[in-house]
Protein backbone atom coordinates (compact mmCIF):
# COMPACT_ATOMS: atom_id res chain seq x y z
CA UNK A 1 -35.49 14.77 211.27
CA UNK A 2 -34.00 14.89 207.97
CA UNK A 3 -34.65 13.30 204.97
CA UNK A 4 -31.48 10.45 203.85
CA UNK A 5 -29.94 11.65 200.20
CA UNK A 6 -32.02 9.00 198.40
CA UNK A 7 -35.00 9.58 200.00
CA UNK A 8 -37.17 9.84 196.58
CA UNK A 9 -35.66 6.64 194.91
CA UNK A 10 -37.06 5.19 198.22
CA UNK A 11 -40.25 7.13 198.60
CA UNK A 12 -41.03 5.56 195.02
CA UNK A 13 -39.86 1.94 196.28
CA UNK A 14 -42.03 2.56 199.43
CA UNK A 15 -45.48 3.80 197.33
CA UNK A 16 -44.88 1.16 194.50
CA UNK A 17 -45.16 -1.60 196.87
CA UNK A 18 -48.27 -0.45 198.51
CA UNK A 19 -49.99 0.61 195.81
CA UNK A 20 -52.40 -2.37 196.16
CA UNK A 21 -52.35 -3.10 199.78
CA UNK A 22 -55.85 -2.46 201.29
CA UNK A 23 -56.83 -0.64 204.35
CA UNK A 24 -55.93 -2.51 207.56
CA UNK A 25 -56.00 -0.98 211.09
CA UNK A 26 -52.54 -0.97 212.88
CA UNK A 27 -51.07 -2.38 209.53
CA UNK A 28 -51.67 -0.52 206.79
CA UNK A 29 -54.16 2.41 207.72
CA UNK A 30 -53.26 6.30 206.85
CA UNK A 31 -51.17 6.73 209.80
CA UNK A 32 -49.13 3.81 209.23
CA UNK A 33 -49.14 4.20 205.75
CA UNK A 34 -47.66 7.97 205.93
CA UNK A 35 -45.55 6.78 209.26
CA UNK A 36 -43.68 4.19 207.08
CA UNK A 37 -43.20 7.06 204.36
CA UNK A 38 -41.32 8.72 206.78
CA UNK A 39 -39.08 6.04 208.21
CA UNK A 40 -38.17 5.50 204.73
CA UNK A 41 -37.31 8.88 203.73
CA UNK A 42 -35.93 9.73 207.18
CA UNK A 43 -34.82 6.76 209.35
CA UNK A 44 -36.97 8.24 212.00
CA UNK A 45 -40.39 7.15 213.05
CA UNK A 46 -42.65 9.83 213.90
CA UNK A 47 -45.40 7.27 215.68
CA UNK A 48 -44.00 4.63 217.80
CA UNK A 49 -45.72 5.45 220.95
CA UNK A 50 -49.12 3.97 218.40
CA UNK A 51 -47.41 0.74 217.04
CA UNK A 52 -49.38 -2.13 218.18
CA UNK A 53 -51.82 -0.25 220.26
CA UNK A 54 -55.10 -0.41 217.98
CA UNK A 55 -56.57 -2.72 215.39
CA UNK A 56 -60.30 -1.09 215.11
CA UNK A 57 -61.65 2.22 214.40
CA UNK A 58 -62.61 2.16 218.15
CA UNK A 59 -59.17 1.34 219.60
CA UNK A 60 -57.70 3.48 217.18
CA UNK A 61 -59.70 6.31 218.71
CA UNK A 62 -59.04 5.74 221.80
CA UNK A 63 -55.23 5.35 221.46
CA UNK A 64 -55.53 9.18 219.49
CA UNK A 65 -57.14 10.17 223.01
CA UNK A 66 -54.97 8.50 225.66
CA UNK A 67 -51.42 8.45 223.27
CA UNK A 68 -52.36 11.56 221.09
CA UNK A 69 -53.78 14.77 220.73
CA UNK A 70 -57.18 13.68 220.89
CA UNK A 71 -58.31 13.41 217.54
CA UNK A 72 -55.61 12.91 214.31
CA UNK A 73 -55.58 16.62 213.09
CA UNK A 74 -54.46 17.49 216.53
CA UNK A 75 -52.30 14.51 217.21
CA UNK A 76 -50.44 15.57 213.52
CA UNK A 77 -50.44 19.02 214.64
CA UNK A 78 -48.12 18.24 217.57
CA UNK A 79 -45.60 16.33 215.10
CA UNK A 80 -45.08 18.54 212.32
CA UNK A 81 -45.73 21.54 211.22
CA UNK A 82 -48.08 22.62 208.99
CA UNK A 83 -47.13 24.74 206.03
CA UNK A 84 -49.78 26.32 203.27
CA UNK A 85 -51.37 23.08 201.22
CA UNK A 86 -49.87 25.36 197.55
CA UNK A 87 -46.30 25.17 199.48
CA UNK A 88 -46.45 21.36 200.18
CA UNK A 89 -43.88 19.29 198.62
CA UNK A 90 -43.23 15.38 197.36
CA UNK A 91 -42.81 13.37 200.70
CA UNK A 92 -44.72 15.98 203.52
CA UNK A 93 -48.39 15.10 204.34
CA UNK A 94 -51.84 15.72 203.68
CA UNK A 95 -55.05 15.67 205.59
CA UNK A 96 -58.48 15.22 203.66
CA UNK A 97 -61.37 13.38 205.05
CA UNK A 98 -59.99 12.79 208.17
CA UNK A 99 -56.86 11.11 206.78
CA UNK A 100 -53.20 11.68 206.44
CA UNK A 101 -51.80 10.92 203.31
CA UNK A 102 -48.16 11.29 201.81
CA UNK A 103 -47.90 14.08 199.16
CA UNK A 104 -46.39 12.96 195.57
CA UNK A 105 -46.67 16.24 193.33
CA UNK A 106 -50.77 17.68 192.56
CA UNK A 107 -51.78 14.84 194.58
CA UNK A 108 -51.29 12.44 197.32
CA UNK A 109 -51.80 8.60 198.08
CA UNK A 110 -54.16 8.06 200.90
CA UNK A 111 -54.89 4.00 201.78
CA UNK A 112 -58.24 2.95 200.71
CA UNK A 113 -60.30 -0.46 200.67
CA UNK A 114 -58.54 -1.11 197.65
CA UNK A 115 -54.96 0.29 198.09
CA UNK A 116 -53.73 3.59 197.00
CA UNK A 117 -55.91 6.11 195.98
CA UNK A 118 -54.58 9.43 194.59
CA UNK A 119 -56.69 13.00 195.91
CA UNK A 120 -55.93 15.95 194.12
CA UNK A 121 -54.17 18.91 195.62
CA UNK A 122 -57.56 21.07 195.75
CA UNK A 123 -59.24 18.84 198.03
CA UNK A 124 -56.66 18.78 200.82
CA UNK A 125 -57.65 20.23 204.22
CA UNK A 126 -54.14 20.82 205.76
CA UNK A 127 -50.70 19.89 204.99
CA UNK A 128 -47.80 19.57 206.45
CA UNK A 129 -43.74 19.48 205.92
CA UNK A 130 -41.55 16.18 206.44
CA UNK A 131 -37.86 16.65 207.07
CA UNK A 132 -37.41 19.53 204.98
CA UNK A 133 -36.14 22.06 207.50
């Protein structure tokens, strides 16, 4: 997958308007949230096999055993690949606390209760590279 020509105008168009939408499974959670990054950066969505198959933490992790990988980490690990958190660039991933997140410079936006929330670069677990070769 590559990312379109214009993909930051639109990755800053895409965060913007969700910068107070809160938390919702199978709507607005950290894998839709970072999914719908990358459809807007790339055309191509990285999840679709997961759209409209969970609504609750539980069915959520039980669609990451049956569709997935078994847990996120592993389910992300089968998509992309990783690269060294210091190498990650606007638009690729994070993972911290169990969440993927979309990377916007020393930080990323990971969905909370209360929309975005920004999490610095040192806190990261993992990271990995969108459309960037």
């Amino acid at each position: 997958m590559d990312r379109l020509s214009n993909w930051e105008e639109i990755l800053s168009e895409y965060i913007e308007s969700k910068r107070f939408e809160p938390f919702e499974y199978g709507l607005n959670d950290c894998c839709t949230f970072a999914s719908d990054a990358i459809v807007a950066m790339t055309g191509v969505d990285p999840i679709p096999e997961f759209r409209g198959k969970y609504d609750s933490l539980l069915s959520s992790a039980k669609a990451l055993k049956t569709i997935g990988n078994g847990n996120l980490e592993s389910t992300m690990d089968s998509k992309f690949t990783e690269v060294p958190i210091g190498n990650a660039q606007r638009g690729d991933l994070a993972f911290f606390d169990d969440s993927v997140g979309i990377v916007y410079g020393s930080f990323a936006w990971f969905v909370s209760d209360d929309g975005l929330e920004r999490v610095p670069r040192n806190l990261w677990d993992k990271a990995w590279s969108v459309g960037r070769g």
